[in-house]
Protein backbone atom coordinates (compact mmCIF):
# COMPACT_ATOMS: atom_id res chain seq x y z
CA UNK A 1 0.00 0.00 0.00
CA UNK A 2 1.01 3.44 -0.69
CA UNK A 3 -0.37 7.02 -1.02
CA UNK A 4 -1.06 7.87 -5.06
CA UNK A 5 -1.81 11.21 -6.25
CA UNK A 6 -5.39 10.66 -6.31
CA UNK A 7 -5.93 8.61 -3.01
CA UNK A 8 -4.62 5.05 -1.92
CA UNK A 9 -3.06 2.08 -3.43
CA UNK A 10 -3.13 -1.46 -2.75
CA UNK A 11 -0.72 -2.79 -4.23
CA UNK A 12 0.66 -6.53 -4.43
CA UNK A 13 1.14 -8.60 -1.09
CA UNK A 14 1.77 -12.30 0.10
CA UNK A 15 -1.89 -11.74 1.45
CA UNK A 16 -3.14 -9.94 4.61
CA UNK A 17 -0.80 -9.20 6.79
CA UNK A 18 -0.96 -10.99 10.63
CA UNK A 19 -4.29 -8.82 11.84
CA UNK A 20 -6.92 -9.50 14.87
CA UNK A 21 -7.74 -7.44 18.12
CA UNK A 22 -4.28 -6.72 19.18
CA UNK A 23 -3.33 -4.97 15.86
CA UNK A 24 -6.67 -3.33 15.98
CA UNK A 25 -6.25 -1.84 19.37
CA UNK A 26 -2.69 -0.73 18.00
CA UNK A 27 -4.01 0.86 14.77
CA UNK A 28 -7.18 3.13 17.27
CA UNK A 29 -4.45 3.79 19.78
CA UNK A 30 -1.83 5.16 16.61
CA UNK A 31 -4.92 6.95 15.20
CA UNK A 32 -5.50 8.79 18.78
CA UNK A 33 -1.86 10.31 18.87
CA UNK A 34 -2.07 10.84 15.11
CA UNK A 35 -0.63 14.50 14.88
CA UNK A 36 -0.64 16.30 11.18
CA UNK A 37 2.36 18.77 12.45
CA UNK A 38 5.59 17.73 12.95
CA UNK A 39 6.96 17.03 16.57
CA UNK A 40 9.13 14.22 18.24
CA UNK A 41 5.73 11.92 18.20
CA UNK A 42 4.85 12.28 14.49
CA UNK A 43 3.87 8.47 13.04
CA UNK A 44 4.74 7.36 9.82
CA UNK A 45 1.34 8.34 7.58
CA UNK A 46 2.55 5.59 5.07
CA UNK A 47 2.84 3.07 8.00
CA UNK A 48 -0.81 4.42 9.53
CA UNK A 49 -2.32 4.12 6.02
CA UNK A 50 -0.62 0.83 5.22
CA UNK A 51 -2.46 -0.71 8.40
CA UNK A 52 -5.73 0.73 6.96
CA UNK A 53 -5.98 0.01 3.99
CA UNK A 54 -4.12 -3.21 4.01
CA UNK A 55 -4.83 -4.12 7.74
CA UNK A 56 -8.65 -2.72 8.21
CA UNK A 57 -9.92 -3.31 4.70
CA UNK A 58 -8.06 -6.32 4.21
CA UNK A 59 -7.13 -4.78 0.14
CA UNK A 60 -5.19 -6.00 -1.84
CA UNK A 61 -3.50 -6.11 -5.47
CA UNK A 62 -3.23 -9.21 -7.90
CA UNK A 63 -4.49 -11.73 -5.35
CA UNK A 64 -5.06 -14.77 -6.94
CA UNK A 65 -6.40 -14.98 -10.44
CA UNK A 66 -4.96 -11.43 -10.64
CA UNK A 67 -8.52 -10.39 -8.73
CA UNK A 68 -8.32 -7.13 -6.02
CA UNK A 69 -9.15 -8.38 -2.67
CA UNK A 70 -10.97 -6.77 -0.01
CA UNK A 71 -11.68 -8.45 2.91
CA UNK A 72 -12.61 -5.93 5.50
CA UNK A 73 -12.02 -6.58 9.21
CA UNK A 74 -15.78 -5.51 10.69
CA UNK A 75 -14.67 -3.74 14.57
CA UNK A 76 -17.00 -4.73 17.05
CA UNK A 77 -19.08 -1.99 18.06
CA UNK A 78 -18.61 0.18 14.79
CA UNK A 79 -21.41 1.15 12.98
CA UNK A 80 -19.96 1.65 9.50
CA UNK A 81 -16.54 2.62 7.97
CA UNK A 82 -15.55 4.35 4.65
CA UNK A 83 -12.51 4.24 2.44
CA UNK A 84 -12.64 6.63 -0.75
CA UNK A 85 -10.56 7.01 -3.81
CA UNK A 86 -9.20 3.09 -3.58
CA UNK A 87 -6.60 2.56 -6.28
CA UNK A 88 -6.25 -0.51 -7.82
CA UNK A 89 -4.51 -0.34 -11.13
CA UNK A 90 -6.12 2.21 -12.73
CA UNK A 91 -9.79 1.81 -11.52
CA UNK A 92 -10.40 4.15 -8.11
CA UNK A 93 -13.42 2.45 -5.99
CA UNK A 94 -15.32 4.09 -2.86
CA UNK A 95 -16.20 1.01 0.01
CA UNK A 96 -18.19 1.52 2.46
CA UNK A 97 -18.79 -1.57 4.98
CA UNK A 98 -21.72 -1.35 7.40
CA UNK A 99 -21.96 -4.07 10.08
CA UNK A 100 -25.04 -5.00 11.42
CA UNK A 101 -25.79 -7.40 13.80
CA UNK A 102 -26.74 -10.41 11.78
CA UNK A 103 -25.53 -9.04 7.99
CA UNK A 104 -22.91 -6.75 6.94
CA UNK A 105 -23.15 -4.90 3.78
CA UNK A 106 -20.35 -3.70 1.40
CA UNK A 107 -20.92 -0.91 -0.89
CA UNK A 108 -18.68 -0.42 -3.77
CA UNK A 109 -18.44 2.39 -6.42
CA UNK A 110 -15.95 2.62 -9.45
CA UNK A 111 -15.39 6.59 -9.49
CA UNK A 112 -13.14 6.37 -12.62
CA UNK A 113 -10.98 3.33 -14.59
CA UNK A 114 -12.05 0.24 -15.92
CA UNK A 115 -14.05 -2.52 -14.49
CA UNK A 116 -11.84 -4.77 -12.25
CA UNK A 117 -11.76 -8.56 -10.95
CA UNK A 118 -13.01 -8.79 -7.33
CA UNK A 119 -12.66 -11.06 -4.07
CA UNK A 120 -14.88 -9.74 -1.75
CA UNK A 121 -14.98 -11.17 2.09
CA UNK A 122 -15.55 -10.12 5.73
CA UNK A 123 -13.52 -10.71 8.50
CA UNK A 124 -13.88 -10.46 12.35
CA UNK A 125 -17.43 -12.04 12.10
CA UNK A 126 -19.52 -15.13 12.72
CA UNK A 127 -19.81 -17.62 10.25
CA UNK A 128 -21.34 -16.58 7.03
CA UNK A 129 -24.41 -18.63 6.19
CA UNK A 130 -25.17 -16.24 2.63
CA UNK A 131 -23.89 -14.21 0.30
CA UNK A 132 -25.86 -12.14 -2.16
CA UNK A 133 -24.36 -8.87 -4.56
CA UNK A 134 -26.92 -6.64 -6.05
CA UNK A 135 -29.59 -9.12 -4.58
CA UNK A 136 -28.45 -11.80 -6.41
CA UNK A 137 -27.44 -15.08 -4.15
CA UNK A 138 -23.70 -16.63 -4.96
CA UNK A 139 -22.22 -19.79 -2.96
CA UNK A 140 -19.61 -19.62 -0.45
CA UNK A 141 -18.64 -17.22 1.98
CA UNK A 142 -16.92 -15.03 -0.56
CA UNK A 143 -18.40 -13.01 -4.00
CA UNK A 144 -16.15 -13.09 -6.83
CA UNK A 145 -17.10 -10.72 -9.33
CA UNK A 146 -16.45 -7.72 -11.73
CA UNK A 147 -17.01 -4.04 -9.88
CA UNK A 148 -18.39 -1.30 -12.83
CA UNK A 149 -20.47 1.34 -11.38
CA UNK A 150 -22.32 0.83 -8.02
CA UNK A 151 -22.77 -2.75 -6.20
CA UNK A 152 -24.41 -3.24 -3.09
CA UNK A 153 -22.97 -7.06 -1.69
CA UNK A 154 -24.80 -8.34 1.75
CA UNK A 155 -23.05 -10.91 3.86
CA UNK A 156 -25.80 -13.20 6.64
CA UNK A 157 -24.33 -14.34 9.80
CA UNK A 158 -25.71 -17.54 11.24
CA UNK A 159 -23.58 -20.19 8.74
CA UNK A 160 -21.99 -23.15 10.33
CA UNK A 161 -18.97 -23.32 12.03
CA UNK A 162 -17.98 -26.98 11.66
């Protein structure tokens, strides 16, 4: 991950980094002393957005099949989160993941580029028992599908754990 002129990148990986509550309470913690000024406490911003966008959202470039990932980490107790101007290749995307407490739903909008391969997931959840995108029910626990324009993708809790 890295900053780009016109917002983030995710950018090739070995897949998501090491992440659960301990790197969560890290990243809020890092995000409370977050100063824009300089000073002796200034935090890396690459190293703060790295553990967003790669960390939080779970993104990332050429995963297999040469899809984009995104497999958003859903915080217990937050009611939604937001991560605009996504870059992946050339294609910038909007997400928005609202958790609820027996679905979460992932909205996605391509704000410029070309349509682009997706792996779309949730993590930090219970078992997901359905997946639907744009109301349309797909097997698994995953969606794998092309983002162009606006998609709204709805993940059930409730799925067995065995």
């Amino acid at each position: 991950m890295r900053r780009a002129g016109a917002g983030v990148r995710a950018d090739p990986g070995p897949g998501l980094p090491e992440w659960g509550h301990s790197e969560f309470a890290h990243l809020i913690e890092e995000c409370r002393t977050f100063r824009r000024v300089g000073g002796p406490h200034v935090l890396d911003p690459d190293a703060l957005l790295r553990d967003v966008v790669a960390g939080l959202f779970g993104a990332r470039a050429d995963a297999a099949g040469g899809r984009f990932e995104l497999v958003p980490w859903l915080p217990e107790g937050w009611r939604s989160m937001a991560l605009r101007r996504l870059r992946c290749h050339r294609t910038l995307v909007d997400v928005e993941v609202r958790p609820r407490a027996e679905w979460a739903t992932v909205r996605l909008a391509v704000g410029f580029g070309p349509p682009i391969a997706l792996v779309l997931g949730v993590r930090n959840t219970e078992p997901i028992a359905r997946v639907t995108v744009d109301e349309v029910a797909l097997e698994g626990e995953r969606a794998i599908f092309t983002v162009s324009g606006e998609h709204e993708a709805m993940f059930f809790f409730g799925g067995n754990s065995s």
